[in-house]
C-alpha atoms as a PDB file:
ATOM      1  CA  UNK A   1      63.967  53.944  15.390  1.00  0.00           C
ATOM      2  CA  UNK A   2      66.009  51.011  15.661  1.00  0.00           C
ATOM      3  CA  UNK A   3      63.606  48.820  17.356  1.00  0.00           C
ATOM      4  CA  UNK A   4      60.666  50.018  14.956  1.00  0.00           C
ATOM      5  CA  UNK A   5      62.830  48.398  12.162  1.00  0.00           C
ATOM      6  CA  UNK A   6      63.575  45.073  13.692  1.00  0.00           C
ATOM      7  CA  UNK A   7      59.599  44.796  14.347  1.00  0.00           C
ATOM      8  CA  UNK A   8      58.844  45.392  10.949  1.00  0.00           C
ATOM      9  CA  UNK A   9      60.106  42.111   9.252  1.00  0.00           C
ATOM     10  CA  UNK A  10      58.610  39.975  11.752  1.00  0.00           C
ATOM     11  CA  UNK A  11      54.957  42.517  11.013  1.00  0.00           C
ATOM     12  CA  UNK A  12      55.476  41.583   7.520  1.00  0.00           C
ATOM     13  CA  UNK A  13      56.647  37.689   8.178  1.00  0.00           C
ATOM     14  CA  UNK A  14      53.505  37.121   9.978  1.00  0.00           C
ATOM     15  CA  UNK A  15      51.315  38.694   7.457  1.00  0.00           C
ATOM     16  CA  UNK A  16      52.382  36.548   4.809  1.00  0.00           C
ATOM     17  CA  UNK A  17      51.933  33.731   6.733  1.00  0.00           C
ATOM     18  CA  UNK A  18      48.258  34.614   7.524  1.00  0.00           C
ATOM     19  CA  UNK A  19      48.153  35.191   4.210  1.00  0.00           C
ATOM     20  CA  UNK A  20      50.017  32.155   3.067  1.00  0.00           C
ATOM     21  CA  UNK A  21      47.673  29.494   5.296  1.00  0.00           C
ATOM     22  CA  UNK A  22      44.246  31.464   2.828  1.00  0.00           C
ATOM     23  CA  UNK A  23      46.137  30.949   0.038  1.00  0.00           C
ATOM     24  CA  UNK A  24      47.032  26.828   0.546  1.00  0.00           C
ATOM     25  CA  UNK A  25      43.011  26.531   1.474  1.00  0.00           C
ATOM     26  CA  UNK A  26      41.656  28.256  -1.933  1.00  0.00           C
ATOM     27  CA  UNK A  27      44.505  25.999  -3.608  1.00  0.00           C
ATOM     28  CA  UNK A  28      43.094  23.053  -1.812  1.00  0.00           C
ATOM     29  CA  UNK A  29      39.600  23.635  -2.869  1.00  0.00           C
ATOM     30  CA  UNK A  30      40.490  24.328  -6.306  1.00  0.00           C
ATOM     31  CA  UNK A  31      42.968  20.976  -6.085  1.00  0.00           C
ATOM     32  CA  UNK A  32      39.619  19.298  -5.220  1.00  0.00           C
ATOM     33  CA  UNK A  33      37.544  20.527  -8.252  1.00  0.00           C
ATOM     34  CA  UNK A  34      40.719  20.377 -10.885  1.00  0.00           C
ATOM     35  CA  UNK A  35      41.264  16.420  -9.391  1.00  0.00           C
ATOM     36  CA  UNK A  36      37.566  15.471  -9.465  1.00  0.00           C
ATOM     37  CA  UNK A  37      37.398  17.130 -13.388  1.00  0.00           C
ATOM     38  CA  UNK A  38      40.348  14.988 -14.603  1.00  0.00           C
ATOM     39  CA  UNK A  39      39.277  11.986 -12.930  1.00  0.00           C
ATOM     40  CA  UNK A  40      35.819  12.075 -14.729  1.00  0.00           C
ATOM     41  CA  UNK A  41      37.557  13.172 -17.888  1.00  0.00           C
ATOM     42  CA  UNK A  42      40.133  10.414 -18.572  1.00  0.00           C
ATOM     43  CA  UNK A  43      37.903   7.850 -16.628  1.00  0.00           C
ATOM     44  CA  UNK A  44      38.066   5.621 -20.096  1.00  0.00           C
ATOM     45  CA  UNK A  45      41.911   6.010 -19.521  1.00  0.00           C
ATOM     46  CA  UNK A  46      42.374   5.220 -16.253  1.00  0.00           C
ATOM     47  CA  UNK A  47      40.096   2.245 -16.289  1.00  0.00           C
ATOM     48  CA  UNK A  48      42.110   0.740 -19.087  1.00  0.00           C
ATOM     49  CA  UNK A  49      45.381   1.112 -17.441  1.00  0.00           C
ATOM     50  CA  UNK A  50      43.743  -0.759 -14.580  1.00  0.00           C
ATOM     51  CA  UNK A  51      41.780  -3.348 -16.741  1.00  0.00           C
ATOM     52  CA  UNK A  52      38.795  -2.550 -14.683  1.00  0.00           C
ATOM     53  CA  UNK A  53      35.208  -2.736 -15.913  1.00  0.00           C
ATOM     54  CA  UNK A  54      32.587   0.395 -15.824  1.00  0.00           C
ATOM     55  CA  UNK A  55      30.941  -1.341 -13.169  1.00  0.00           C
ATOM     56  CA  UNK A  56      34.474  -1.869 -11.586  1.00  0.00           C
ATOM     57  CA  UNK A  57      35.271   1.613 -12.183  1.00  0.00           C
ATOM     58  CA  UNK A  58      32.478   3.309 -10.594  1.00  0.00           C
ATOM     59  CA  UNK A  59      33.451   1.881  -7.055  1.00  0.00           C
ATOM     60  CA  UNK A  60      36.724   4.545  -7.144  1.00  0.00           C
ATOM     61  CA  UNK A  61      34.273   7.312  -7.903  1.00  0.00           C
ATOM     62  CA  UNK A  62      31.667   6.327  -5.106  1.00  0.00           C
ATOM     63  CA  UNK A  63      34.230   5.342  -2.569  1.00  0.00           C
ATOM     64  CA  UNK A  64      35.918   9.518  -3.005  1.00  0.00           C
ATOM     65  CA  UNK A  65      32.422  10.362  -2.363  1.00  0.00           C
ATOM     66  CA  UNK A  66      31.181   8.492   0.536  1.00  0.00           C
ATOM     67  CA  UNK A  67      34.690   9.308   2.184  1.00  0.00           C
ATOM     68  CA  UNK A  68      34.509  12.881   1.514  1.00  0.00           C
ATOM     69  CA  UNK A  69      31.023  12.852   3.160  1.00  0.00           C
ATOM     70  CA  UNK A  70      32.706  11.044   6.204  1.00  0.00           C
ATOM     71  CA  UNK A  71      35.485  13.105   6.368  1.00  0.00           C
ATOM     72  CA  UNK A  72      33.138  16.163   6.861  1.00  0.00           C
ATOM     73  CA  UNK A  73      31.070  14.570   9.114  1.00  0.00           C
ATOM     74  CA  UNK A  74      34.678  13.918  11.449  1.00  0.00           C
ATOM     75  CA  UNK A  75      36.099  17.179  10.025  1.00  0.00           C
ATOM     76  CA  UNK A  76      34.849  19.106  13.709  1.00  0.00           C
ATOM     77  CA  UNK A  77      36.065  15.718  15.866  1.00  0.00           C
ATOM     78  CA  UNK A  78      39.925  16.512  14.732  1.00  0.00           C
ATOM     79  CA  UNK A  79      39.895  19.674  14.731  1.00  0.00           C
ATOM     80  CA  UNK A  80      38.711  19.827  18.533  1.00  0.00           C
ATOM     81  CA  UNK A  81      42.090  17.584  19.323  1.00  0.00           C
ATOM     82  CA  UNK A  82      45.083  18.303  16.477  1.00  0.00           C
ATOM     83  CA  UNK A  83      43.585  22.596  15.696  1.00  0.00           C
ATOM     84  CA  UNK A  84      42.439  23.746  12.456  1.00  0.00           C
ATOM     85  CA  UNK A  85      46.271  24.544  11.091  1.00  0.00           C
ATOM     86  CA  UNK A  86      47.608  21.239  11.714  1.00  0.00           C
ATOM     87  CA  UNK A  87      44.526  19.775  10.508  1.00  0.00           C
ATOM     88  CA  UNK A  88      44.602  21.343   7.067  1.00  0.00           C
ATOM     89  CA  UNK A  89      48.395  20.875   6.815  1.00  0.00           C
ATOM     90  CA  UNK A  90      47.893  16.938   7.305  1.00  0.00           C
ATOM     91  CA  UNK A  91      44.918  16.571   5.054  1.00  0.00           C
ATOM     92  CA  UNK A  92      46.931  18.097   2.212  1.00  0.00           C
ATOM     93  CA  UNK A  93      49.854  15.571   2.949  1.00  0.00           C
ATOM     94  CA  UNK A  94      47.739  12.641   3.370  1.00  0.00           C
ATOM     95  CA  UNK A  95      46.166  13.562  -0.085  1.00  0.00           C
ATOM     96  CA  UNK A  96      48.958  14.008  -1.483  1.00  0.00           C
ATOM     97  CA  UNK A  97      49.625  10.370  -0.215  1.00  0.00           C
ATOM     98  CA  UNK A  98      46.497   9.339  -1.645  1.00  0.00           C
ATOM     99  CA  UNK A  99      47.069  10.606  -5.156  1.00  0.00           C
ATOM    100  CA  UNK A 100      50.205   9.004  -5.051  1.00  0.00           C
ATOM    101  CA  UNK A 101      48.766   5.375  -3.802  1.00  0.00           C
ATOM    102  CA  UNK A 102      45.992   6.240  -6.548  1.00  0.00           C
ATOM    103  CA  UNK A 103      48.835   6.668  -9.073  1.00  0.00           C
ATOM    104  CA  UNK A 104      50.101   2.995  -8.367  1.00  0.00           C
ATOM    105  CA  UNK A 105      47.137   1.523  -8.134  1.00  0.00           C
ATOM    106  CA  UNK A 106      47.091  -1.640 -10.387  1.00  0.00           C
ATOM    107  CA  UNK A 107      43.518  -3.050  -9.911  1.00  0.00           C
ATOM    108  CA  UNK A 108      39.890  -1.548  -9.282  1.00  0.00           C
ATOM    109  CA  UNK A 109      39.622  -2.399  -6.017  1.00  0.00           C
ATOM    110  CA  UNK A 110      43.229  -0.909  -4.868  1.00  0.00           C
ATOM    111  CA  UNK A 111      42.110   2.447  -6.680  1.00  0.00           C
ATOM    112  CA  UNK A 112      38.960   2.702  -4.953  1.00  0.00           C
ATOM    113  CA  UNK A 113      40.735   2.751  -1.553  1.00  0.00           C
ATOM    114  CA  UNK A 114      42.985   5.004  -2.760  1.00  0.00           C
ATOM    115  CA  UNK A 115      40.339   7.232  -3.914  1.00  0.00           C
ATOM    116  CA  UNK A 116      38.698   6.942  -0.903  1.00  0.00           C
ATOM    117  CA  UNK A 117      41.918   7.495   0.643  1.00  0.00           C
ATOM    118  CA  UNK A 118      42.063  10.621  -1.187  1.00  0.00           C
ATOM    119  CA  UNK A 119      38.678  11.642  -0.943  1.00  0.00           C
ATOM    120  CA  UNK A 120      38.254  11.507   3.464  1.00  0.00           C
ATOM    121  CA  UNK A 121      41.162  14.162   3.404  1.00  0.00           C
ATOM    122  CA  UNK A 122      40.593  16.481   0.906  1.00  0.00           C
ATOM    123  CA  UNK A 123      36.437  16.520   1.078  1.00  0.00           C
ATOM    124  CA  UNK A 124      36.032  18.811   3.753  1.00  0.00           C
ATOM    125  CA  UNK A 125      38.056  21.235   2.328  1.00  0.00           C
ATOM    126  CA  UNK A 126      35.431  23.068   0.953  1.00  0.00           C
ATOM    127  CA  UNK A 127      34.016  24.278   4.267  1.00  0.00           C
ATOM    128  CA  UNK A 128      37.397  24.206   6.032  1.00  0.00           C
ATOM    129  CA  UNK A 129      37.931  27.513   3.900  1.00  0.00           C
ATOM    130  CA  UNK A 130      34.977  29.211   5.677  1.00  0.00           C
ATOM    131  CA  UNK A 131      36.384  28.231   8.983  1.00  0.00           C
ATOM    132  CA  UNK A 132      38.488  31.381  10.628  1.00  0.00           C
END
């Protein structure tokens, strides 16, 4: 009896971990969609905090694209060395890096690598979530 209760926290610890990890990747993805739908929203905004053209402008919105596509394309690469938890866990950090070098940025050309930035890590998100 005794040892049946001291297994049961670590049953239900380990549960909401498992459960935990599902929950950060829907977040993620839904990080992704909420980040992209500002972004296109207040572009007017953003661009005018910057002083950056339309033409400037559109470089931060291709550059999150083309790095999202090459972070999916490398997204099996690192997971084969650093594992699919640690993998995950670090793209969300290095986003959140991202968003805050994004933040900062004070010209067109430093927000399009930040975007970029942003974009590599939290692309393949998306089909991380289907990964096991």
């Amino acid at each position: 009896m005794i040892a049946a209760s001291i297994r049961y926290p670590k049953v239900i610890a380990e549960h909401l971990r498992a459960d935990s990890f599902a929950w950060a990747i829907a977040l993620a993805t839904g990080l992704d969609y909420f980040d992209n739908s500002i972004f296109s929203f207040f572009t007017s905004y953003i661009a005018g905090g910057i002083n950056a053209s339309s033409d400037e402008f559109v470089w931060a919105s291709s550059a999150y694209a083309v790095a999202s596509v090459l972070g999916i394309l490398q997204q099996q690469w690192w997971i084969e060395r650093i594992g699919n938890r640690r993998y995950i866990t670090g793209c969300l950090l290095l986003f959140a890096a991202g968003a805050v070098a994004a933040t900062l940025s004070e010209s067109a050309l430093e927000l399009a690598l930040a975007r970029g930035f942003q974009g590599y890590f939290i692309g393949p998100m998306m089909s991380t979530a289907r990964i096991p």
